[in-house]
Each structure stands twice: as C-alpha cells, then as structure tokens.
N, C-alpha and C. Protein backbone atom coordinates (compact mmCIF):
# COMPACT_ATOMS: atom_id res chain seq x y z
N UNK A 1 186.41 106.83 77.01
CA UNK A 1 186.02 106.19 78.23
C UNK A 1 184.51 105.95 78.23
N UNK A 2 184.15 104.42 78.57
CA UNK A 2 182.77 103.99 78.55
C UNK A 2 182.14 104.98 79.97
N UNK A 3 180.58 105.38 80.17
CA UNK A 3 180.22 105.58 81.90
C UNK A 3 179.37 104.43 81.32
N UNK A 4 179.30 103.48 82.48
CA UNK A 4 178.15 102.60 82.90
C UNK A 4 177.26 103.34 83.38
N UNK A 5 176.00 102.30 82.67
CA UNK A 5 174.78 103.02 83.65
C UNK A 5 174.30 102.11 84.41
N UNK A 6 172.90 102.60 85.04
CA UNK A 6 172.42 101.41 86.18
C UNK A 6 172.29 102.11 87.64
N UNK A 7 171.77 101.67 88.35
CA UNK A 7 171.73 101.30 89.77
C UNK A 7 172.68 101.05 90.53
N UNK A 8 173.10 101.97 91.52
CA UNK A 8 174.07 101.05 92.73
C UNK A 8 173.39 100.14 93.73
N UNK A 9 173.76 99.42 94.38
CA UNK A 9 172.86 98.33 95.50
C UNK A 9 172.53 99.38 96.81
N UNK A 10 173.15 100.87 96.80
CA UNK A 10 172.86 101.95 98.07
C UNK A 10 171.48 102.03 97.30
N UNK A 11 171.86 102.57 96.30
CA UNK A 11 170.12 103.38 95.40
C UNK A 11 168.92 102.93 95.58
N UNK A 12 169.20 101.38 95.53
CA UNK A 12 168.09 100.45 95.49
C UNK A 12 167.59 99.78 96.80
N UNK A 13 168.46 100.02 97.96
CA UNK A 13 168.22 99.88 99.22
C UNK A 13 167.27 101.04 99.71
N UNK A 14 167.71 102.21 99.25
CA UNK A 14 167.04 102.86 99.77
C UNK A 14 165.25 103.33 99.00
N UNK A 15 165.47 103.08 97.75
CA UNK A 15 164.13 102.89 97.32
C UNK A 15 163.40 102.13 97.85
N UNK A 16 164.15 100.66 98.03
CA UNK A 16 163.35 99.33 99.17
C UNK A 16 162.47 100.11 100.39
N UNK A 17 163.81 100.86 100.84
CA UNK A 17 163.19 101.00 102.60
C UNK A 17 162.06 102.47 102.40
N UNK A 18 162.22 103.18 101.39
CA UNK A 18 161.01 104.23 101.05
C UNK A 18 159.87 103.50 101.36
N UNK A 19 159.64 102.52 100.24
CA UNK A 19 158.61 101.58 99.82
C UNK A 19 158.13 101.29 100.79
N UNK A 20 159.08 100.39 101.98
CA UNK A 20 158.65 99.85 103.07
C UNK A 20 157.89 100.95 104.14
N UNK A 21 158.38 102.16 103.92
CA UNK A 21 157.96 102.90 105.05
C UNK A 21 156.29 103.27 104.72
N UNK A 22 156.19 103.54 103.23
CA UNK A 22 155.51 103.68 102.30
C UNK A 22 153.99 102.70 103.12
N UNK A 23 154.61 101.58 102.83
CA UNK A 23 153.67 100.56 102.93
C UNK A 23 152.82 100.34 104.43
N UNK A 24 153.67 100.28 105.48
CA UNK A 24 153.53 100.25 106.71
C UNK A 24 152.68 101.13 107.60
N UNK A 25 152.84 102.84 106.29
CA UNK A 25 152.07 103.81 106.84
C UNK A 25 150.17 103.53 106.11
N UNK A 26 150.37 102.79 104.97
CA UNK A 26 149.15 102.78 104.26
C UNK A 26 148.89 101.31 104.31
N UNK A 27 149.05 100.02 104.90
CA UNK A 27 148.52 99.06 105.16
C UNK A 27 147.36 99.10 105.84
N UNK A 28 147.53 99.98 107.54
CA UNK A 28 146.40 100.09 108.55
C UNK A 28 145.83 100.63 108.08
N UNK A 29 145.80 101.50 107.37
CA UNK A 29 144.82 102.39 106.52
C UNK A 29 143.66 101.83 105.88
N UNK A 30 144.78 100.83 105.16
CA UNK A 30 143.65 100.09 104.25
C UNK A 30 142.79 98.86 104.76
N UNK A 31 143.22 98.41 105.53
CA UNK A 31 142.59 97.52 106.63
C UNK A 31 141.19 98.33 106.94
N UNK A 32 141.53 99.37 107.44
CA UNK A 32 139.98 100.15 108.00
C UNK A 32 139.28 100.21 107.11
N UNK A 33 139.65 101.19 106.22
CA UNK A 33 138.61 101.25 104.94
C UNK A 33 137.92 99.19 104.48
N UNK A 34 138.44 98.59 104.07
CA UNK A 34 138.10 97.18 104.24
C UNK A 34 136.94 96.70 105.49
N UNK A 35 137.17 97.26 106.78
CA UNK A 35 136.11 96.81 107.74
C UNK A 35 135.11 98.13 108.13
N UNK A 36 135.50 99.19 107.70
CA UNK A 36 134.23 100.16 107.58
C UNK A 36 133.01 99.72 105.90
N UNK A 37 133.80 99.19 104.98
CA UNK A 37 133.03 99.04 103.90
C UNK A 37 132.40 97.53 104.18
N UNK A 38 133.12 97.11 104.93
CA UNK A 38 131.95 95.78 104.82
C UNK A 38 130.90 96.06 106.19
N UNK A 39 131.37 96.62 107.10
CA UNK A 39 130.14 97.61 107.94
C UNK A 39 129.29 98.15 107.68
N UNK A 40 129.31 98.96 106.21
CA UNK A 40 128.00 99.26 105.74
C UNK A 40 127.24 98.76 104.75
N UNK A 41 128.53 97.35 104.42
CA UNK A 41 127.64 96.59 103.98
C UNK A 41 126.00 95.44 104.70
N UNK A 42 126.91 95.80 106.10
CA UNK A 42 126.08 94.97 106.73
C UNK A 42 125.12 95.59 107.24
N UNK A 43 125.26 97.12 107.52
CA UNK A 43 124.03 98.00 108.13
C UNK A 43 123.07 97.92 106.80
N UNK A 44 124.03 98.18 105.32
CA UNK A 44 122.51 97.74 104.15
C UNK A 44 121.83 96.88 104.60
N UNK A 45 122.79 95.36 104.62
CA UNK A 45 121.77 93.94 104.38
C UNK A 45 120.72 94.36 105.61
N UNK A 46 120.96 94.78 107.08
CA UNK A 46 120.10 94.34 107.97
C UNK A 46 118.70 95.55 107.78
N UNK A 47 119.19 96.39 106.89
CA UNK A 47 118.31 97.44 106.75
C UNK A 47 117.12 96.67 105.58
N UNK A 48 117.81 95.85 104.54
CA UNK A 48 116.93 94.68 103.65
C UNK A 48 116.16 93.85 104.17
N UNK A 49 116.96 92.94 105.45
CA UNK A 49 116.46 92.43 106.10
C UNK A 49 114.92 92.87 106.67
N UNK A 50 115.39 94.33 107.52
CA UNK A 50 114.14 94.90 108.29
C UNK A 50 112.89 94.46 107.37
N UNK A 51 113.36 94.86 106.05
CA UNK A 51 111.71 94.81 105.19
C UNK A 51 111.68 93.67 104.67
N UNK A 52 112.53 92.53 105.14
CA UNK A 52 111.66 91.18 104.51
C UNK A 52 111.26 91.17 106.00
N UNK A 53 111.37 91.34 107.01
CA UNK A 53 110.48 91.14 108.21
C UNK A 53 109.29 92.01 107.92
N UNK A 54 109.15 93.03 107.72
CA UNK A 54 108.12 93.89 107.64
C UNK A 54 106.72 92.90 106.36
N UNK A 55 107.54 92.60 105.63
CA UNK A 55 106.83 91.74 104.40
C UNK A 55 106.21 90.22 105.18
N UNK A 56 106.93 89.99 105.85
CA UNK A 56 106.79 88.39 106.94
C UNK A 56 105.74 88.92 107.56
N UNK A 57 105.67 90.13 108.67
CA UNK A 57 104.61 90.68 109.16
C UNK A 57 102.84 91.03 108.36
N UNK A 58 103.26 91.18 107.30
CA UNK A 58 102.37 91.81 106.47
C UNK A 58 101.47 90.93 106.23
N UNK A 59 102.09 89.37 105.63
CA UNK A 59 101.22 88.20 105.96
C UNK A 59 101.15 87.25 106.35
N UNK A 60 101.70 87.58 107.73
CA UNK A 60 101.30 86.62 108.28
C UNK A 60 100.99 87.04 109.98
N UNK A 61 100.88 88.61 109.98
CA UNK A 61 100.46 89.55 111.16
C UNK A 61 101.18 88.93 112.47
N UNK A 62 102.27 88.84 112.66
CA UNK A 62 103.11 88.80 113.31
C UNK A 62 104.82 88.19 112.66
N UNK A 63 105.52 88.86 113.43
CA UNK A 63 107.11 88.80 113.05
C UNK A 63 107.54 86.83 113.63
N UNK A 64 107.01 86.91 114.10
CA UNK A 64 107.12 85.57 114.91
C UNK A 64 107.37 84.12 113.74
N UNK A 65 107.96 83.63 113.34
CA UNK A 65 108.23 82.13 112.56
C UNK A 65 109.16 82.25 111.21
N UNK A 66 109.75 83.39 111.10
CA UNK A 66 110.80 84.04 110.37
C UNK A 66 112.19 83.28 110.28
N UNK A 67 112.30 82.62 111.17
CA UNK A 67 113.72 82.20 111.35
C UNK A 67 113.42 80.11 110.80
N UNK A 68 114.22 80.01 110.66
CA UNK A 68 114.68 78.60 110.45
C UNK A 68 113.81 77.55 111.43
N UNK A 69 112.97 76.83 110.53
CA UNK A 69 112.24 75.66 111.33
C UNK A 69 110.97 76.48 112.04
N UNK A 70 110.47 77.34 111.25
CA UNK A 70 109.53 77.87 111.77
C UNK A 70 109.64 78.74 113.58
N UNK A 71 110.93 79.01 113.52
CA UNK A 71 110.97 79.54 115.12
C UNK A 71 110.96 80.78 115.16
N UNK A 72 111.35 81.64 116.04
CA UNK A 72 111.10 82.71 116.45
C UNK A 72 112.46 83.56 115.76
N UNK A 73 113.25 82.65 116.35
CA UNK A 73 114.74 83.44 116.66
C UNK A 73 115.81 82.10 115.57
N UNK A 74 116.98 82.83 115.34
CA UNK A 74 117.85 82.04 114.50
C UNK A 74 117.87 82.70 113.42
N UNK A 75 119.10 82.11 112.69
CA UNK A 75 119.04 82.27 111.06
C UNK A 75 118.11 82.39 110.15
N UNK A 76 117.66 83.33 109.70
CA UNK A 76 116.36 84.13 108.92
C UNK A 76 116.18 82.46 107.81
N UNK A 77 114.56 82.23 107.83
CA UNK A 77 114.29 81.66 106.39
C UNK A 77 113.90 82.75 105.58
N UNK A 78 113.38 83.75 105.76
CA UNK A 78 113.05 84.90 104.78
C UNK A 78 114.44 85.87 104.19
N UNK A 79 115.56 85.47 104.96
CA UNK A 79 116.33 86.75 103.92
C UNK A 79 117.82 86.21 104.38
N UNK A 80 118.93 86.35 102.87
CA UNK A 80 119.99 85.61 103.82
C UNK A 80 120.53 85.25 104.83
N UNK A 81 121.12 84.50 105.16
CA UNK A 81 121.84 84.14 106.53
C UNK A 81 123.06 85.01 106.72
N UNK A 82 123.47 85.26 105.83
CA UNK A 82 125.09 86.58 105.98
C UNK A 82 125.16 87.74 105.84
N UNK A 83 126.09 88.17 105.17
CA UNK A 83 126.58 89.67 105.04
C UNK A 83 127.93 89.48 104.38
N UNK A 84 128.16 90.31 103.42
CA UNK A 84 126.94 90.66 102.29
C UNK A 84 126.49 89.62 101.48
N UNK A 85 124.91 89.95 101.66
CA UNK A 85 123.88 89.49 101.15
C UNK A 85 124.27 88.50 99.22
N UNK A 86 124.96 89.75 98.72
CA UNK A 86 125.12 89.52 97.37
C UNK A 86 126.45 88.99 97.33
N UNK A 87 126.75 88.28 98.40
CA UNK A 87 127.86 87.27 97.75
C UNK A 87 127.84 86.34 98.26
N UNK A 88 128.34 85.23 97.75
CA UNK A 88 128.77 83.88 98.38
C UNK A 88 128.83 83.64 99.96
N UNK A 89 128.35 82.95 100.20
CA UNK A 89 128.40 82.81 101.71
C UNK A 89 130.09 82.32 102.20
N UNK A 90 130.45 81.90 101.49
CA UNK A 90 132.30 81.85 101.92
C UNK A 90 132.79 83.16 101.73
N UNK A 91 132.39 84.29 101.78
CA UNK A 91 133.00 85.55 101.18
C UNK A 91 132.51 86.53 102.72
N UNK A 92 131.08 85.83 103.65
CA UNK A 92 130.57 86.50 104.65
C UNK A 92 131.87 87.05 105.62
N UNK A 93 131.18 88.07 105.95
CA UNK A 93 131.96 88.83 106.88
C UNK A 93 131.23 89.25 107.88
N UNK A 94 129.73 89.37 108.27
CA UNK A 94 129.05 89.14 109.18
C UNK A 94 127.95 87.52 109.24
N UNK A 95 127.35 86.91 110.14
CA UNK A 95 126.43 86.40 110.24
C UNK A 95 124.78 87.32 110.98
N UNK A 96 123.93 87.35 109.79
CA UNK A 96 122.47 87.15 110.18
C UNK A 96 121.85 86.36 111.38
N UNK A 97 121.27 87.29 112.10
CA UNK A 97 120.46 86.04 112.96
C UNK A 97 119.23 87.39 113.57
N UNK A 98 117.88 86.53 113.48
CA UNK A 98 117.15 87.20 114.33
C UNK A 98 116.92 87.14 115.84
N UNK A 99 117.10 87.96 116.56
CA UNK A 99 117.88 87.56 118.35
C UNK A 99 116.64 87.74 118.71
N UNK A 100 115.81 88.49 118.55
CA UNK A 100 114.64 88.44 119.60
C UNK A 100 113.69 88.65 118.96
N UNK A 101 112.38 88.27 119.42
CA UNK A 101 110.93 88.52 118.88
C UNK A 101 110.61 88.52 119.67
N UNK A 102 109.55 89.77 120.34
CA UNK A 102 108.72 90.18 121.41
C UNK A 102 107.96 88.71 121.21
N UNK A 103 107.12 89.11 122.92
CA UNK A 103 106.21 87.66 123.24
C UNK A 103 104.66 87.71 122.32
N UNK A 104 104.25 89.35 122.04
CA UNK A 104 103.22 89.59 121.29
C UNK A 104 103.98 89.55 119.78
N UNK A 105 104.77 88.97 118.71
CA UNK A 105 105.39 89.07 117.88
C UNK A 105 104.88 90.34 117.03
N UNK A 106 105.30 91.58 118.50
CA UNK A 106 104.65 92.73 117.22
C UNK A 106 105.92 93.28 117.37
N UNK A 107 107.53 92.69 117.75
CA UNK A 107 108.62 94.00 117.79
C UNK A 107 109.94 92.42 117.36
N UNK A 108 111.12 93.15 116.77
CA UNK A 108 112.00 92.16 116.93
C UNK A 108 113.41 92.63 116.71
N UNK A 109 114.63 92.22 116.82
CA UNK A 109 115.91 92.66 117.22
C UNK A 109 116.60 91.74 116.20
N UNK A 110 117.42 92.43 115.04
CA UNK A 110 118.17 91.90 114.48
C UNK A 110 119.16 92.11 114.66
N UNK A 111 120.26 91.05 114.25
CA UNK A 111 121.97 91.15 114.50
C UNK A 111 122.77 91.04 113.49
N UNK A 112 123.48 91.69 113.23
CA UNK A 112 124.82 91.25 112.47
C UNK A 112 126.24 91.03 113.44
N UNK A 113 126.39 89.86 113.20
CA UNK A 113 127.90 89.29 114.52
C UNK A 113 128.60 89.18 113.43
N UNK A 114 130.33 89.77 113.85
CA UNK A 114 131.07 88.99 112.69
C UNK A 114 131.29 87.91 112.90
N UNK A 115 132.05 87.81 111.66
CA UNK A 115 132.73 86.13 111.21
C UNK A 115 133.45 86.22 111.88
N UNK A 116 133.47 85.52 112.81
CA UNK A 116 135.66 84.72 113.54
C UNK A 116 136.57 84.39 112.16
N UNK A 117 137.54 84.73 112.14
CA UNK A 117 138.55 84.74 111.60
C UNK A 117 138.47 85.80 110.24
N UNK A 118 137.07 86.92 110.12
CA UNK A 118 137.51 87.77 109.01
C UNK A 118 138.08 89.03 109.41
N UNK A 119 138.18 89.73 108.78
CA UNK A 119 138.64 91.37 108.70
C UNK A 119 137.32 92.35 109.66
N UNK A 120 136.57 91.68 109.98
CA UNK A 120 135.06 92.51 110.68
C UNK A 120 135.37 91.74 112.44
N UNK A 121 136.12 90.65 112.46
CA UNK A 121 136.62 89.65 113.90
C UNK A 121 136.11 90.44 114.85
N UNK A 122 136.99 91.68 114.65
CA UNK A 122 136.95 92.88 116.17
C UNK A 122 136.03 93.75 116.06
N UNK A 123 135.27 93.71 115.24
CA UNK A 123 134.33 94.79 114.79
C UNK A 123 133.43 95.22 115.79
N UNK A 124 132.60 94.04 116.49
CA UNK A 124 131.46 94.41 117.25
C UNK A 124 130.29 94.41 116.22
N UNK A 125 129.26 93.67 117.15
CA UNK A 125 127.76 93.47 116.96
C UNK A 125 127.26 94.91 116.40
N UNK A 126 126.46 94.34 115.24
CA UNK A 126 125.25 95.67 114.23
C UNK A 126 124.21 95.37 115.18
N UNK A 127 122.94 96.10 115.72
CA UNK A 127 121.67 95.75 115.90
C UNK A 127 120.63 96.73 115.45
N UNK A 128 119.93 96.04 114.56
CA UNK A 128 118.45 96.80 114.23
C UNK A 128 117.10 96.41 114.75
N UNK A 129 116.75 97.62 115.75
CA UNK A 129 115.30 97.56 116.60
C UNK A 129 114.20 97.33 115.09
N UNK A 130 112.97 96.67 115.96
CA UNK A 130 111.90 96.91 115.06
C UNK A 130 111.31 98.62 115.12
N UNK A 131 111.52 99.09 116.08
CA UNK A 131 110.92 100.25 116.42
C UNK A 131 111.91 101.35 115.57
N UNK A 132 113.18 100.99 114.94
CA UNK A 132 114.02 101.97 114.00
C UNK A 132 115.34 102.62 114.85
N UNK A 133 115.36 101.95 115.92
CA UNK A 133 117.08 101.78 117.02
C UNK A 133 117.85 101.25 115.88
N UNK A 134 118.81 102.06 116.27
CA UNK A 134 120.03 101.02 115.37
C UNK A 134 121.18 101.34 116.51
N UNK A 135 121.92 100.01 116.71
CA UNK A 135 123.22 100.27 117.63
C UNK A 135 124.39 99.54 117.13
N UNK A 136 125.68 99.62 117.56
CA UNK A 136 127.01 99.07 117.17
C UNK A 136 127.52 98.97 118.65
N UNK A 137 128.28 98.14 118.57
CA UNK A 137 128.65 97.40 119.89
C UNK A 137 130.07 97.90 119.08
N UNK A 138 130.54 99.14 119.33
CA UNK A 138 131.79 99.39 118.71
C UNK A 138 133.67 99.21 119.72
N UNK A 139 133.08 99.07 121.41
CA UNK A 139 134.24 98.69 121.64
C UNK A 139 134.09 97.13 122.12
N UNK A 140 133.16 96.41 121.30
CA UNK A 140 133.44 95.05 121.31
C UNK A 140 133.43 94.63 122.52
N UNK A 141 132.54 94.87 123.85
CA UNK A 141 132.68 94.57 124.99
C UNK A 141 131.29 93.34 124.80
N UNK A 142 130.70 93.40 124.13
CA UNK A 142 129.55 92.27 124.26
C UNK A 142 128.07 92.88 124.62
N UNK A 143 128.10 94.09 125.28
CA UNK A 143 126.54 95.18 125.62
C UNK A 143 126.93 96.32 125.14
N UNK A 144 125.98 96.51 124.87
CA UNK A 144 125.47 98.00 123.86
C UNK A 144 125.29 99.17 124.97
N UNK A 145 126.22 100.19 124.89
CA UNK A 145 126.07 101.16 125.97
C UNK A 145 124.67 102.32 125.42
N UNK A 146 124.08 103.41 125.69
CA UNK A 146 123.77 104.41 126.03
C UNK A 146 124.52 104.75 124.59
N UNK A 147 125.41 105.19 124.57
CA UNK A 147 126.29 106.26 123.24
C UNK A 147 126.43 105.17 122.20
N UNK A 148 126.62 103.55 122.22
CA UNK A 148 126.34 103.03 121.23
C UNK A 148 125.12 103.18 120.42
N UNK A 149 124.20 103.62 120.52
CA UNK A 149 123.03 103.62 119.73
C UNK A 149 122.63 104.34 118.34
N UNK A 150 124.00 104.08 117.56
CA UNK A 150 123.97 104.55 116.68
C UNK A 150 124.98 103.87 115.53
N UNK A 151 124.93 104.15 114.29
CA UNK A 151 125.82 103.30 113.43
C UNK A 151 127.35 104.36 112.75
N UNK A 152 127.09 105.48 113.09
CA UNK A 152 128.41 105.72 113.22
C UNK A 152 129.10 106.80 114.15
N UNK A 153 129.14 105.70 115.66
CA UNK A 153 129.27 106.75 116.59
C UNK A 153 130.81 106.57 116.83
C-alpha cells in the first residue's frame, strides 16, 4: 500500500489564517516604527538646519533673508526644503519651512509639517526655537501645548 504525502486544504487553511493573524498583529507595528524613524529623521534635518541658520547668521549678522527670494520666512535657500534631507525630494516625508524670524532678526522658528498623503500625514508639526525649544505638535491639534515642548513626549 502506497501513503501519499502532502498537505490537506484544512492544514493549509489554517497556516493561511496563522499568517493572517500573524500579520495584522505586526503591520501597526510596523507602520509606527516607519513614522517614528522618519521623525527623527526630521528632528536630525531641522537640528542641520539650526546650523545652516547659525552659519546665515554668522555672515550676514542677522537670521533674516534665509528663505527663498531673499525673505524672511518660507522654504530655506540655505538648507533643503524637505525631510529627509539626504533623499530625493519625491521620497519627503516632512516639508522645511522657516515660520518666523523675530523683527530684530536675532531669533527664528523652524518647522517640519508633514507631507499630505505620507506615512508622517498624522504626525503633527516638529518646531525648533532659535533659543534651543524644541516642540511636537503630537496630538495634531494645530498649537503646541505646555507638555508638547519636547521631541519625545
């Protein structure tokens, strides 16, 4: 008498639905890890950033004309426009922008906003003070509370 070998279609159903359970528990998982790593990718860049402002300051004794078209505020001409820095700008997962420059251009407020439509969407606003504040707009309401003032609160 031959025994066949092989698989029954029960065996393999239920390996399927392992897998599946498998997967479902370690997808969200991996999602986070994905928008915490490009989070600190972006607290690097704006921390790079700080010192091409600091270098902008250095000569030209005020923070003030840093941005695009010689203005105050906008998309940095001194240091990429995205996040991360070291890749392709179709690959960004935050946008660069300098939001404020005091009226004496001796202080200024950088941002990292995400991209609409990436993996960072819901993330909430990075901000780096000139004075060495750092905050996260972590429940994405649009203002920076009191307990936000920090990058991993």
């Amino acid at each position: 008498m031959q025994v066949q070998k092989g698989f029954t279609l029960v065996e393999l159903m239920i390996v399927v639905a392992i897998v599946g359970i498998i997967a479902s528990i370690a997808y969200p998982s991996y999602q986070s890890m994905v928008v915490s790593s490009a989070r600190s990718a972006a607290q690097a860049d704006l921390m790079a950033f700080a010192s091409a402002m600091e270098r902008h300051s250095a000569s030209n004794f005020t923070y003030g004309g840093a941005a695009t078209g010689g203005s105050d505020t906008g998309k940095p001409t001194i240091f990429a426009t995205h996040s991360p820095a070291t890749e392709p700008a179709a690959n960004k997962r935050y946008d660069l922008t300098i939001a404020v420059v005091g009226a004496s251009g001796r202080s200024y407020e950088l941002k990292a906003t995400p991209v609409s439509g990436s993996v960072t969407d819901e993330d909430g606003e990075l901000v780096l003070y000139s004075d060495g504040r750092k905050a996260w707009d972590k429940n994405n309401d649009g203002s920076i509370a009191t307990a936000e003032f920090c990058w991993a609160c």
